[in-house]
PDB file of N, CA and C in Angstrom:
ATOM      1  N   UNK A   1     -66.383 -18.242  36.514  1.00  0.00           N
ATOM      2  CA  UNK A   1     -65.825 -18.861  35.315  1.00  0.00           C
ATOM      3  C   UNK A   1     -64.796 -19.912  35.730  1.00  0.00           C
ATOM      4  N   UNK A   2     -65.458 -20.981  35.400  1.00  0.00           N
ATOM      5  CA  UNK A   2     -64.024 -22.257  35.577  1.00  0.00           C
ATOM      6  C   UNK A   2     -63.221 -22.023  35.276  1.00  0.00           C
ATOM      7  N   UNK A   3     -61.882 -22.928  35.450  1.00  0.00           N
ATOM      8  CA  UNK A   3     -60.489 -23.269  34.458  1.00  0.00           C
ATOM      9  C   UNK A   3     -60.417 -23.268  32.669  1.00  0.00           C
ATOM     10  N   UNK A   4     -61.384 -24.257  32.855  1.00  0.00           N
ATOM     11  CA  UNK A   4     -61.569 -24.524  31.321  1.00  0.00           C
ATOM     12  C   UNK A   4     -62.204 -23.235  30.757  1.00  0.00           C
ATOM     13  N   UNK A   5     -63.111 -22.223  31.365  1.00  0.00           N
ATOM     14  CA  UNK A   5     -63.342 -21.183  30.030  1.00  0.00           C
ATOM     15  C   UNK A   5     -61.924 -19.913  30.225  1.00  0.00           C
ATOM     16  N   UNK A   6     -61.578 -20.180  31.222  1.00  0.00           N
ATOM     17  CA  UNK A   6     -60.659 -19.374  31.286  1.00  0.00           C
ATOM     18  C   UNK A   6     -59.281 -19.431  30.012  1.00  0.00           C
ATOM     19  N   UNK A   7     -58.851 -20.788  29.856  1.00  0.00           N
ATOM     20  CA  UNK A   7     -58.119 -20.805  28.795  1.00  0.00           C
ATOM     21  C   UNK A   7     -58.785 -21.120  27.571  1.00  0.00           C
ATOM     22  N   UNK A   8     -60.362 -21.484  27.451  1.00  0.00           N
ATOM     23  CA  UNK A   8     -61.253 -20.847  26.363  1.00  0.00           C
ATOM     24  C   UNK A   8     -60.653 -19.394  25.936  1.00  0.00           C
ATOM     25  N   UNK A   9     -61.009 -18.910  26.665  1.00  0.00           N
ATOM     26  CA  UNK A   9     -60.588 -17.192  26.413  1.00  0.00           C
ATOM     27  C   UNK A   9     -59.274 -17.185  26.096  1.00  0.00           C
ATOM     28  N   UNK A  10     -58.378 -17.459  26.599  1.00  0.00           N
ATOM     29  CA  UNK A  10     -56.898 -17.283  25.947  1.00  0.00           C
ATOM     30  C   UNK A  10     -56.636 -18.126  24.615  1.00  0.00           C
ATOM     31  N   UNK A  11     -57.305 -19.050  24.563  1.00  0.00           N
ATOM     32  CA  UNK A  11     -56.996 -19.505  23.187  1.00  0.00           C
ATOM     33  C   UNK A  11     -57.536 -18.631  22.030  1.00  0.00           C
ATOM     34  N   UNK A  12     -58.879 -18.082  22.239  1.00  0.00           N
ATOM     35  CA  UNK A  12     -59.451 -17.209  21.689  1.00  0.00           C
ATOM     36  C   UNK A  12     -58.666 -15.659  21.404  1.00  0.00           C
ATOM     37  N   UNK A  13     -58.103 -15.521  22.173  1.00  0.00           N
ATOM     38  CA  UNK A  13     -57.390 -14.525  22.348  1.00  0.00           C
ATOM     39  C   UNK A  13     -56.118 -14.855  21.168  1.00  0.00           C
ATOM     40  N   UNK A  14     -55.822 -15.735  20.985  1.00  0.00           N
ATOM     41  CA  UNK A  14     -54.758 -16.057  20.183  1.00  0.00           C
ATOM     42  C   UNK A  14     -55.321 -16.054  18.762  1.00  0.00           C
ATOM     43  N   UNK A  15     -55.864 -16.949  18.530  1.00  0.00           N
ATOM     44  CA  UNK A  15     -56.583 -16.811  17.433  1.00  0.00           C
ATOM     45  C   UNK A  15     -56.741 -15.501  16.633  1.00  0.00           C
ATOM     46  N   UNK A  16     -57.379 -14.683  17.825  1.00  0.00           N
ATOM     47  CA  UNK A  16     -57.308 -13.336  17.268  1.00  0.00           C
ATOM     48  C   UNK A  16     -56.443 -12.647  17.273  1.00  0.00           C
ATOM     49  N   UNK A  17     -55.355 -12.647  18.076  1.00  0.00           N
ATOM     50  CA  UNK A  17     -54.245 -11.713  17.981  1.00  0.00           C
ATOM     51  C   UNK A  17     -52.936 -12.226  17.450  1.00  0.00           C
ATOM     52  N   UNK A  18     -52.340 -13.317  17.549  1.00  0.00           N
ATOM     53  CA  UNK A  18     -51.958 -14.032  16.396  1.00  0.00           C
ATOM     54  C   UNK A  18     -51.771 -15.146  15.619  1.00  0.00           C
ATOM     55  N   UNK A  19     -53.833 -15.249  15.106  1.00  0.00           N
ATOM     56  CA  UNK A  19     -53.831 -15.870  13.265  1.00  0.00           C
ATOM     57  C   UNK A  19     -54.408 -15.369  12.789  1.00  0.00           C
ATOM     58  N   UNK A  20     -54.953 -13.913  13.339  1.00  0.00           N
ATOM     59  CA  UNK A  20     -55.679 -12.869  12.824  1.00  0.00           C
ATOM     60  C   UNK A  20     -56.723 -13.595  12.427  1.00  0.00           C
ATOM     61  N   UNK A  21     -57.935 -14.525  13.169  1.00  0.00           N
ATOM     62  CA  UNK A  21     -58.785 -15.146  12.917  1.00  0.00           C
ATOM     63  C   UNK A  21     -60.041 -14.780  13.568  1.00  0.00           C
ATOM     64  N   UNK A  22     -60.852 -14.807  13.898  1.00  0.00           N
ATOM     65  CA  UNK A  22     -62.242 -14.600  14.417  1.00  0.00           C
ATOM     66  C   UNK A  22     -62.709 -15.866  14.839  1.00  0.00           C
ATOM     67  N   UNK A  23     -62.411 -16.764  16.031  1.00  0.00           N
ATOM     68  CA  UNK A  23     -62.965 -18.157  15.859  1.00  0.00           C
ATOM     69  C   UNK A  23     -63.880 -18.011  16.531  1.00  0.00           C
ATOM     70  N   UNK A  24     -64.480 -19.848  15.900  1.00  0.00           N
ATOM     71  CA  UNK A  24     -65.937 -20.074  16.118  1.00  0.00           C
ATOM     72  C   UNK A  24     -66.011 -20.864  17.537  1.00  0.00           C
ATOM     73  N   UNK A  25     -66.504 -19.878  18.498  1.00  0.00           N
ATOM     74  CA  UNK A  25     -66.148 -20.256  19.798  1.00  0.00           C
ATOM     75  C   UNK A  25     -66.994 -21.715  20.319  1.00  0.00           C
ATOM     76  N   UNK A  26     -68.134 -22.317  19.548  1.00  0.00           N
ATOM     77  CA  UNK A  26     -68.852 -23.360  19.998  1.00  0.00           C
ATOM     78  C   UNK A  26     -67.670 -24.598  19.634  1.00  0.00           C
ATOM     79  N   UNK A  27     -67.200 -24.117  17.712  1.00  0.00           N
ATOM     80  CA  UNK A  27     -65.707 -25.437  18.200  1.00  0.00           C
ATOM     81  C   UNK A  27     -64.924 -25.239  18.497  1.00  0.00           C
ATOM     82  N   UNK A  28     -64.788 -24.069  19.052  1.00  0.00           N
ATOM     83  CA  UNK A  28     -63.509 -24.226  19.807  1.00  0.00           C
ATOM     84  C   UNK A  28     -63.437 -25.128  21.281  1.00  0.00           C
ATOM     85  N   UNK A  29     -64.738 -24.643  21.866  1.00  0.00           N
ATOM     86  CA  UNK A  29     -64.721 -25.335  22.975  1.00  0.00           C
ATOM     87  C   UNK A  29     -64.465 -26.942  22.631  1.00  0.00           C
ATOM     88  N   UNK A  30     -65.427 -27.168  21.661  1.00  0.00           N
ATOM     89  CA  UNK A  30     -65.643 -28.584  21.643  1.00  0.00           C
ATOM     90  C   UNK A  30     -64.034 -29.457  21.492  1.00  0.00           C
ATOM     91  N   UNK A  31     -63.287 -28.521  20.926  1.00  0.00           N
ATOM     92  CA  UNK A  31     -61.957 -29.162  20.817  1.00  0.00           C
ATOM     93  C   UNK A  31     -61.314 -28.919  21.764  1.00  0.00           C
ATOM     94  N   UNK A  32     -61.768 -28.308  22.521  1.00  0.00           N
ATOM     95  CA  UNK A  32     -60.645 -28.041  23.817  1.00  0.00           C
ATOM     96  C   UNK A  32     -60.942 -28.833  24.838  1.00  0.00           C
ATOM     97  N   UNK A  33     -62.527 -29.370  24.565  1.00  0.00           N
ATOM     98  CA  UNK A  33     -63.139 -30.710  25.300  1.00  0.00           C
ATOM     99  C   UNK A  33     -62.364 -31.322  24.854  1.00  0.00           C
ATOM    100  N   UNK A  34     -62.241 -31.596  23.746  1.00  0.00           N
ATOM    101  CA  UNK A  34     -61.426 -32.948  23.062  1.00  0.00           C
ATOM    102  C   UNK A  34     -59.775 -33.140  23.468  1.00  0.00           C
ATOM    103  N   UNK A  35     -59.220 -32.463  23.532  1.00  0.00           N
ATOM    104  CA  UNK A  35     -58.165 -32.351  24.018  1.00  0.00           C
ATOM    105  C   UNK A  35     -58.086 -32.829  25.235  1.00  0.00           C
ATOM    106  N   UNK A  36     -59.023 -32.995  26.295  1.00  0.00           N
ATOM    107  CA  UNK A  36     -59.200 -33.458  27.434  1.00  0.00           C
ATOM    108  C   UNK A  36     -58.193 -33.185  28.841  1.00  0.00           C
ATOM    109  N   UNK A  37     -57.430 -33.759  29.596  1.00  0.00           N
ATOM    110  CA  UNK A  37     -56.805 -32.777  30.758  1.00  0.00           C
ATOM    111  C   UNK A  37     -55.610 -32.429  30.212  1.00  0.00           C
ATOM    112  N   UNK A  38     -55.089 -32.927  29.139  1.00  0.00           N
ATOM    113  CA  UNK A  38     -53.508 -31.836  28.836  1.00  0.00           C
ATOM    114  C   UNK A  38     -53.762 -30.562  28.742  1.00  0.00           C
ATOM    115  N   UNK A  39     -54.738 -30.267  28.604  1.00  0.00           N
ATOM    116  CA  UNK A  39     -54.574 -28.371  28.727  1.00  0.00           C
ATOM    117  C   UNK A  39     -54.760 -28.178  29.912  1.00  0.00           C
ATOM    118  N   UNK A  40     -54.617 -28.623  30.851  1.00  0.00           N
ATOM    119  CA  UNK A  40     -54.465 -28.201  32.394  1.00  0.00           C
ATOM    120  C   UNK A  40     -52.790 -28.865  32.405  1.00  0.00           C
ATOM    121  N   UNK A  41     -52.005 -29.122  31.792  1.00  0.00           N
ATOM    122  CA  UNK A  41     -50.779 -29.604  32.181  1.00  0.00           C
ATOM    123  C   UNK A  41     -49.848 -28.491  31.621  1.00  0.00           C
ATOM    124  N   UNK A  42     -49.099 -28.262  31.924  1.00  0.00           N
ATOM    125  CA  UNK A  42     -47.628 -27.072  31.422  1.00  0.00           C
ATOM    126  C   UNK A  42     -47.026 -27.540  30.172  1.00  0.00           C
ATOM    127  N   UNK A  43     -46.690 -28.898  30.181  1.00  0.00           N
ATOM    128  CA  UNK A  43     -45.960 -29.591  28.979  1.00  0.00           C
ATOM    129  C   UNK A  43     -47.310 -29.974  28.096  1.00  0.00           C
ATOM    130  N   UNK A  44     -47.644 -31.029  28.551  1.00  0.00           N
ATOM    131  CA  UNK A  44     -48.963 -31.191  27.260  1.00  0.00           C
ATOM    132  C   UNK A  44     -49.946 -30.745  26.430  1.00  0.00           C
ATOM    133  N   UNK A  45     -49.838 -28.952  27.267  1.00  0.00           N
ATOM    134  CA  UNK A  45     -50.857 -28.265  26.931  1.00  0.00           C
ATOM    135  C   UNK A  45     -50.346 -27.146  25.246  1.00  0.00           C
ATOM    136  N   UNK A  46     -49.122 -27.660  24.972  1.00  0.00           N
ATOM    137  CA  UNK A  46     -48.356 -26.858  23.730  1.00  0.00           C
ATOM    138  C   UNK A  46     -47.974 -28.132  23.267  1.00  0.00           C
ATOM    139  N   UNK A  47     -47.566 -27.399  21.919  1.00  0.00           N
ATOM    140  CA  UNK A  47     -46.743 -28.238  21.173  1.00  0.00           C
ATOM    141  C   UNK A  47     -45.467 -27.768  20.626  1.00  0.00           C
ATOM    142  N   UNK A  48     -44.858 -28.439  20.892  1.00  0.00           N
ATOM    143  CA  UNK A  48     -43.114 -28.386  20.749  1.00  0.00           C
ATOM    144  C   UNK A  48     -43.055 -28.132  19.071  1.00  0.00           C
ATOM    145  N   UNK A  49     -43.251 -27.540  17.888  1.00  0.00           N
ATOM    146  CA  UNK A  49     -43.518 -27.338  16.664  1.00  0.00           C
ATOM    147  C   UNK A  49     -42.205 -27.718  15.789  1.00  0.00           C
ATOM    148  N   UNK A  50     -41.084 -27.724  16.849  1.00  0.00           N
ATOM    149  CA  UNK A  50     -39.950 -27.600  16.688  1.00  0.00           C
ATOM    150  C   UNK A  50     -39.142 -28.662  16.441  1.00  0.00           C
ATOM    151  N   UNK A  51     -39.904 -30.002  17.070  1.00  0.00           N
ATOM    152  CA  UNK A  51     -39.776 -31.432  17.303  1.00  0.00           C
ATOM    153  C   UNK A  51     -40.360 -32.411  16.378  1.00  0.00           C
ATOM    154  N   UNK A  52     -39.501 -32.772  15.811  1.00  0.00           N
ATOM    155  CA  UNK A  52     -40.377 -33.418  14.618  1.00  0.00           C
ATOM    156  C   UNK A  52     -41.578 -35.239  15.457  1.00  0.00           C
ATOM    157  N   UNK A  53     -40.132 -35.384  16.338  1.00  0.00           N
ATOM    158  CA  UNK A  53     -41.692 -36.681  17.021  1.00  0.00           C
ATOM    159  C   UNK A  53     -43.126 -35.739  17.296  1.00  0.00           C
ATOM    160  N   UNK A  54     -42.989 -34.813  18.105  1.00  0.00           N
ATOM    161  CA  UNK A  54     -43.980 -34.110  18.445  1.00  0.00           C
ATOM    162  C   UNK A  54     -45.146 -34.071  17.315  1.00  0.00           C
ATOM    163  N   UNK A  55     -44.423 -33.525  16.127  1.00  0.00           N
ATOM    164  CA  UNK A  55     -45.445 -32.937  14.908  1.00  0.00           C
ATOM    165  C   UNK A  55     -45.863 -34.730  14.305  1.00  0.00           C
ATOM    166  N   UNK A  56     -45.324 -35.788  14.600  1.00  0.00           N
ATOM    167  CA  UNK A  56     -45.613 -36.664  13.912  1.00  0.00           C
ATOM    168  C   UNK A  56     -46.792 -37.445  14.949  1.00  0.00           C
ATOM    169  N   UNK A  57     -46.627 -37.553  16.072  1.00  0.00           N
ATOM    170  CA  UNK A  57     -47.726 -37.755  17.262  1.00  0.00           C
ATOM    171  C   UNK A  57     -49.150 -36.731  16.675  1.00  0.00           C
ATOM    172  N   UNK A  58     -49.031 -35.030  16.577  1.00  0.00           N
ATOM    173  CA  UNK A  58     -49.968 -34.618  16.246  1.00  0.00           C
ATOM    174  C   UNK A  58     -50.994 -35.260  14.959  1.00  0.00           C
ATOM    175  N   UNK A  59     -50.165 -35.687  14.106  1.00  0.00           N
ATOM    176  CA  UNK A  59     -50.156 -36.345  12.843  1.00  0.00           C
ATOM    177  C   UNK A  59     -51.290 -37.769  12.925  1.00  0.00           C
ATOM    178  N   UNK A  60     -50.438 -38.818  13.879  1.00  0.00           N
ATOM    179  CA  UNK A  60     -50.846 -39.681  14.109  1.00  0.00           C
ATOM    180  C   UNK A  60     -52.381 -39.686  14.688  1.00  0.00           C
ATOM    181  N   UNK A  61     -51.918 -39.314  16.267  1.00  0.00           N
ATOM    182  CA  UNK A  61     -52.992 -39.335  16.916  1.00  0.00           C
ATOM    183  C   UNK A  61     -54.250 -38.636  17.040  1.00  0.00           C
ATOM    184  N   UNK A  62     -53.928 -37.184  16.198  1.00  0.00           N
ATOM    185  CA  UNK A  62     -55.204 -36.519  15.909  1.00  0.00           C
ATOM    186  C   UNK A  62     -55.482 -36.276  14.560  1.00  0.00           C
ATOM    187  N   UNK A  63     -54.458 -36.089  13.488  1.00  0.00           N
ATOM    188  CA  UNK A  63     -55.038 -36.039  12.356  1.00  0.00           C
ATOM    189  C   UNK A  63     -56.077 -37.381  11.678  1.00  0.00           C
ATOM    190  N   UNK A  64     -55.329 -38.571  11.989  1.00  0.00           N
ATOM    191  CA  UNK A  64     -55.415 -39.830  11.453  1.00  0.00           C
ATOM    192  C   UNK A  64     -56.439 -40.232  12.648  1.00  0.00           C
ATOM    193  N   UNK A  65     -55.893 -40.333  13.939  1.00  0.00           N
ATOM    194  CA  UNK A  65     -57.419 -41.117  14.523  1.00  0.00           C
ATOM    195  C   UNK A  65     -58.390 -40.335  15.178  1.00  0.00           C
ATOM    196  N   UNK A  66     -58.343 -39.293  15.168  1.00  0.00           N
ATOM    197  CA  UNK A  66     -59.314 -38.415  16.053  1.00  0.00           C
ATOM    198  C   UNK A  66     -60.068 -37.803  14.309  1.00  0.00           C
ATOM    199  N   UNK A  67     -59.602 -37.242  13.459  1.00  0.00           N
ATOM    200  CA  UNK A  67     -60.095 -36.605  12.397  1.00  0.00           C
ATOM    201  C   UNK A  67     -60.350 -37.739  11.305  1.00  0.00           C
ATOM    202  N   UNK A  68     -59.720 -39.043  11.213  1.00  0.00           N
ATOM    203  CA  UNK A  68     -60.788 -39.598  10.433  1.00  0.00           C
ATOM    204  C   UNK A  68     -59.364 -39.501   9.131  1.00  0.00           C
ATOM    205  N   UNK A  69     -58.773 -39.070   8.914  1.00  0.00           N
ATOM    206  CA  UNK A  69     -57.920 -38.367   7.152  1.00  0.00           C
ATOM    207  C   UNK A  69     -57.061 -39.412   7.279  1.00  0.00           C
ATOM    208  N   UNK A  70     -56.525 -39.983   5.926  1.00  0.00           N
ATOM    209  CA  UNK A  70     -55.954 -40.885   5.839  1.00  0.00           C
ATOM    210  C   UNK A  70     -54.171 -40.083   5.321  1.00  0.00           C
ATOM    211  N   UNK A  71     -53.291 -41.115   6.121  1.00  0.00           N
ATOM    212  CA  UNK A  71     -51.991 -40.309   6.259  1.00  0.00           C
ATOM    213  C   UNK A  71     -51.389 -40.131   4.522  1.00  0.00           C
ATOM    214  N   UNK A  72     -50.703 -38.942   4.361  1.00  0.00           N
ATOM    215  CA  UNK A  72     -50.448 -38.627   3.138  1.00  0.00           C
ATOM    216  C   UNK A  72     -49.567 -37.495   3.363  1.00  0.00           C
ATOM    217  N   UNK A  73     -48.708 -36.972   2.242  1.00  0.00           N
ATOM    218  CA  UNK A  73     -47.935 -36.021   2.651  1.00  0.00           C
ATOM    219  C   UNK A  73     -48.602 -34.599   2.905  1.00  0.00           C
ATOM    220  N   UNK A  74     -49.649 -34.650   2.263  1.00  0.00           N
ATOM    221  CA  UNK A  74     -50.536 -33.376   2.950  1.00  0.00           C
ATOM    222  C   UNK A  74     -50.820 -33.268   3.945  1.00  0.00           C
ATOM    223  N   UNK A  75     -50.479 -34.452   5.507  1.00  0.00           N
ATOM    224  CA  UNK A  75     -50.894 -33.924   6.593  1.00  0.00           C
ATOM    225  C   UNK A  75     -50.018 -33.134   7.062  1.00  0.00           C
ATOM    226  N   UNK A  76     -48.870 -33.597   7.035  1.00  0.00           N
ATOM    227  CA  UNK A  76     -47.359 -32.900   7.232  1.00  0.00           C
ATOM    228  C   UNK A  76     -47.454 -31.647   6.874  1.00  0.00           C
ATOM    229  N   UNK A  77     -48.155 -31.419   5.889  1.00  0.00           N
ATOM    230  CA  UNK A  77     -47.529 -30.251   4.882  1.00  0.00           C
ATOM    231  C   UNK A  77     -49.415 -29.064   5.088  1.00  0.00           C
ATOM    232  N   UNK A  78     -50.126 -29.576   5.978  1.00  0.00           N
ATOM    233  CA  UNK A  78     -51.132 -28.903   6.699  1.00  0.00           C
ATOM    234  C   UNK A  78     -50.623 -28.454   7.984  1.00  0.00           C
ATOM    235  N   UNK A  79     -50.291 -29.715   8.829  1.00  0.00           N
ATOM    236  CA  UNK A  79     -49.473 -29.083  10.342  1.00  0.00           C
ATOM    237  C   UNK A  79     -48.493 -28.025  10.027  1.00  0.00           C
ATOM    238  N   UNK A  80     -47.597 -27.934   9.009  1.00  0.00           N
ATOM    239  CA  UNK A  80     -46.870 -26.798   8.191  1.00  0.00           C
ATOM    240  C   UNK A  80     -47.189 -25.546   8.160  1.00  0.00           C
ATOM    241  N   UNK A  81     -48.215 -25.701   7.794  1.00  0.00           N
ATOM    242  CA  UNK A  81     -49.096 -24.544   7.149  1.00  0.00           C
ATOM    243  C   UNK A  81     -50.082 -23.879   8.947  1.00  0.00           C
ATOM    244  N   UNK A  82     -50.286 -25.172   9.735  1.00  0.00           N
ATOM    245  CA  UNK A  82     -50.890 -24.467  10.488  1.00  0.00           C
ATOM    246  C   UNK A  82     -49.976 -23.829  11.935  1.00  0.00           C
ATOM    247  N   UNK A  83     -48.637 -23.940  11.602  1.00  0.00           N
ATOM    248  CA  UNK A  83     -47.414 -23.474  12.521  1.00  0.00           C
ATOM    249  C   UNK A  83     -47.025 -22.661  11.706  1.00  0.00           C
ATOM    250  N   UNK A  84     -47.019 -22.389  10.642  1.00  0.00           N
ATOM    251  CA  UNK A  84     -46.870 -21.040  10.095  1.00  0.00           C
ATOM    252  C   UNK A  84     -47.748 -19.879  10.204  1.00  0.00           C
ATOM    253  N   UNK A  85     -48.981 -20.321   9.987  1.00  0.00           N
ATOM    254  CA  UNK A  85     -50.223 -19.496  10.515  1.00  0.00           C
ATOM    255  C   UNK A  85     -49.928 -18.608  12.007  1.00  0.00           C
ATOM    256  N   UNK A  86     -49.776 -19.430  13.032  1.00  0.00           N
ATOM    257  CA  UNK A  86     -49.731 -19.339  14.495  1.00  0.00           C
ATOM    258  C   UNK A  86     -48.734 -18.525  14.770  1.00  0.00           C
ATOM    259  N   UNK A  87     -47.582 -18.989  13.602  1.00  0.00           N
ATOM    260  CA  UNK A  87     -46.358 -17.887  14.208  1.00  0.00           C
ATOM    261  C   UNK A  87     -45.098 -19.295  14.088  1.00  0.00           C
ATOM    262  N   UNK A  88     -44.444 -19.799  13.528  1.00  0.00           N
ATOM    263  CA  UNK A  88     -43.334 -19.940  13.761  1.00  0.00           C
ATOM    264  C   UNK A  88     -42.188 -19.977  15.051  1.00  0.00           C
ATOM    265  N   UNK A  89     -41.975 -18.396  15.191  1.00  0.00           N
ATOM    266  CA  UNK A  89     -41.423 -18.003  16.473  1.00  0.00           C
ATOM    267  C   UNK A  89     -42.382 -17.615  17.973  1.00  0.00           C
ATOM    268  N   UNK A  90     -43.639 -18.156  17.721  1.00  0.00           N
ATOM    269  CA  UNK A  90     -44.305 -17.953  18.858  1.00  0.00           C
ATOM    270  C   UNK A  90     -43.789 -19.361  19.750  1.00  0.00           C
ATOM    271  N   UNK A  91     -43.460 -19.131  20.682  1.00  0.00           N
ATOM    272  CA  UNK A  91     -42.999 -19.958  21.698  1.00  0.00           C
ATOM    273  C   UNK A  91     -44.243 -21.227  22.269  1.00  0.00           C
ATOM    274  N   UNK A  92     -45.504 -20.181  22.943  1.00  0.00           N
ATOM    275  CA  UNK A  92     -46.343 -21.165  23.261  1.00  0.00           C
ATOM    276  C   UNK A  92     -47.335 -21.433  22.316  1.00  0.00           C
ATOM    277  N   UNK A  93     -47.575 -22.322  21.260  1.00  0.00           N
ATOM    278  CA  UNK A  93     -48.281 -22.755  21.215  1.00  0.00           C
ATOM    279  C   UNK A  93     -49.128 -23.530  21.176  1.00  0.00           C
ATOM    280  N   UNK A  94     -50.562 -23.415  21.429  1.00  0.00           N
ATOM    281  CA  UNK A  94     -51.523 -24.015  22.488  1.00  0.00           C
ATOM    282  C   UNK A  94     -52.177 -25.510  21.876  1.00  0.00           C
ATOM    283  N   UNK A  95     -52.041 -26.399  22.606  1.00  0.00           N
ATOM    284  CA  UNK A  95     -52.150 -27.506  21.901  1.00  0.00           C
ATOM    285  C   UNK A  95     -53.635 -27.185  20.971  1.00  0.00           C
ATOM    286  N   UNK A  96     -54.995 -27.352  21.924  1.00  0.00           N
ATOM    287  CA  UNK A  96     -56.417 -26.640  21.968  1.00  0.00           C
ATOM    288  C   UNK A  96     -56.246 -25.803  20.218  1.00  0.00           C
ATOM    289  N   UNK A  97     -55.239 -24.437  20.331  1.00  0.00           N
ATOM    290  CA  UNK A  97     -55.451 -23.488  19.041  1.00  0.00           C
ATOM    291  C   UNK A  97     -54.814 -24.270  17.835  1.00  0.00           C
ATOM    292  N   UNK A  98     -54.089 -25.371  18.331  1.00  0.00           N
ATOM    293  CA  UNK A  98     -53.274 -25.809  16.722  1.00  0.00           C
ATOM    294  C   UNK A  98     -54.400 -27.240  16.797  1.00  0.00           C
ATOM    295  N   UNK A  99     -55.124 -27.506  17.049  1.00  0.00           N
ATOM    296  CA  UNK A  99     -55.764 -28.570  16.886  1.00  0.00           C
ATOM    297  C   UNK A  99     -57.333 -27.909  16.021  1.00  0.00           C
ATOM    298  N   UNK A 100     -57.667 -26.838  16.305  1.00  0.00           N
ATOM    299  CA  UNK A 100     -58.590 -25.787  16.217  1.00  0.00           C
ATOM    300  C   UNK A 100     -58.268 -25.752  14.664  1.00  0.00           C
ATOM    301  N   UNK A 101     -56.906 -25.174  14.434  1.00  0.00           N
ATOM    302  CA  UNK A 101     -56.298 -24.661  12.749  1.00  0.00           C
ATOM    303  C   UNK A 101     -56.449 -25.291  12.120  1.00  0.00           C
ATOM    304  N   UNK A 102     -55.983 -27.272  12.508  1.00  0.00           N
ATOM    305  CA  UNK A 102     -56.089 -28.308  11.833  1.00  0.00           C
ATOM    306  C   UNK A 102     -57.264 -28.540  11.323  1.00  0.00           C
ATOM    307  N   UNK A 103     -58.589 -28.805  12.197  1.00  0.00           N
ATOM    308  CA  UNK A 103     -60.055 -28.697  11.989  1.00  0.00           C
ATOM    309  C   UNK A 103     -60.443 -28.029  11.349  1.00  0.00           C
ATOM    310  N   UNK A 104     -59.864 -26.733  10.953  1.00  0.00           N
ATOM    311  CA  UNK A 104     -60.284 -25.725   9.995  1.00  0.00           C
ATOM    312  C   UNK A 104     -59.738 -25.762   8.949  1.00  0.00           C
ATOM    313  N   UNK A 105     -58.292 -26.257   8.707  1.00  0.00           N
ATOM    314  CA  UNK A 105     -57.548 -26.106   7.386  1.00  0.00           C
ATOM    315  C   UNK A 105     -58.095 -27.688   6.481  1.00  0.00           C
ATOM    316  N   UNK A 106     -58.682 -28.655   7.333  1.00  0.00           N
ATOM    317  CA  UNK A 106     -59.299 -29.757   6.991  1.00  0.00           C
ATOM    318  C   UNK A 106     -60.536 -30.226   6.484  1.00  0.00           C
ATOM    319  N   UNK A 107     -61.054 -28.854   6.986  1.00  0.00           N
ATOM    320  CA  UNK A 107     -62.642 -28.936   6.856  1.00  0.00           C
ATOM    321  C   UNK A 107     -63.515 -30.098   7.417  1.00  0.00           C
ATOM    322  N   UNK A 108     -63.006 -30.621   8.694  1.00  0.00           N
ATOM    323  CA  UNK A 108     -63.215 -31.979   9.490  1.00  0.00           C
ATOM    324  C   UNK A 108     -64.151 -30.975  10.675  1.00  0.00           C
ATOM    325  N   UNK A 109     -65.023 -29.760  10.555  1.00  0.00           N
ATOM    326  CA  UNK A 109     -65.894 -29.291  11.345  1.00  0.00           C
ATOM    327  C   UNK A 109     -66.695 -30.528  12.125  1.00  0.00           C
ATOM    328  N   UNK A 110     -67.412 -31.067  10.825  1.00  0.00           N
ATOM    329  CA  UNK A 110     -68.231 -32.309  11.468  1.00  0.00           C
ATOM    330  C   UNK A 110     -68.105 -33.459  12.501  1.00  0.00           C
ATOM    331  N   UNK A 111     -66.583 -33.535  12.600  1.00  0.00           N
ATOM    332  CA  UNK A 111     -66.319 -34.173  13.362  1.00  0.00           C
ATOM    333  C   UNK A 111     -66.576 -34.226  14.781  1.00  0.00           C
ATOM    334  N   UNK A 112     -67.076 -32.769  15.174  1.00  0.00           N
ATOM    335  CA  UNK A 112     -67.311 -32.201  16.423  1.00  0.00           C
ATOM    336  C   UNK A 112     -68.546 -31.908  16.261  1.00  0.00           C
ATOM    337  N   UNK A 113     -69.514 -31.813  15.374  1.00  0.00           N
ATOM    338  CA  UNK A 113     -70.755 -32.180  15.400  1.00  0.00           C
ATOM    339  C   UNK A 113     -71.573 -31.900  16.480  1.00  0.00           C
TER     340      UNK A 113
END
């Protein structure tokens, strides 16, 4: 098992243990493709939830140009919703699983097609 399914599995692992979710492991991968080498990096591979540049980069660069959604206060107020999901006080979380939540709370499946 490579690198990459290895933190397949831990993201998976999160999902299930805390967003109490069952994910759909074909997109998951595909987004964790998408994510490309920051999930092999220490810093790039989370998101700082805590940081508002951070949450506005997520905003930008994946809600708006990777997902296609045009900016509105509902993206804000989805990334919200999907750091509440994950945990708030969870420390790491995984760039890969909050990009995963977004895709799902968006219904932007197709995008990964």
């Amino acid at each position: 098992m490579g690198k990459r399914d290895e933190l397949i599995e831990k993201y998976a692992e999160d999902l299930k243990e805390k967003c109490g979710m069952t994910p759909d492991m074909d997109l998951l991968t595909k987004v964790t493709i998408g994510c490309g080498p920051s999930i092999y990096d220490a810093d790039a591979s989370t998101v700082a939830s805590s940081q508002e540049g951070e949450l506005e980069t997520v905003k930008n660069n994946f809600l708006i140009k990777k997902l296609g959604l045009s900016d509105g206060p509902e993206l804000m107020s989805g990334i919200d919703k999907v750091i509440e999901t994950y945990g708030k006080s969870e420390r790491n979380k995984y760039r890969a699983v909050v990009y995963y939540l977004l895709v799902k709370h968006f219904g932007k499946e197709s995008v990964y097609a």
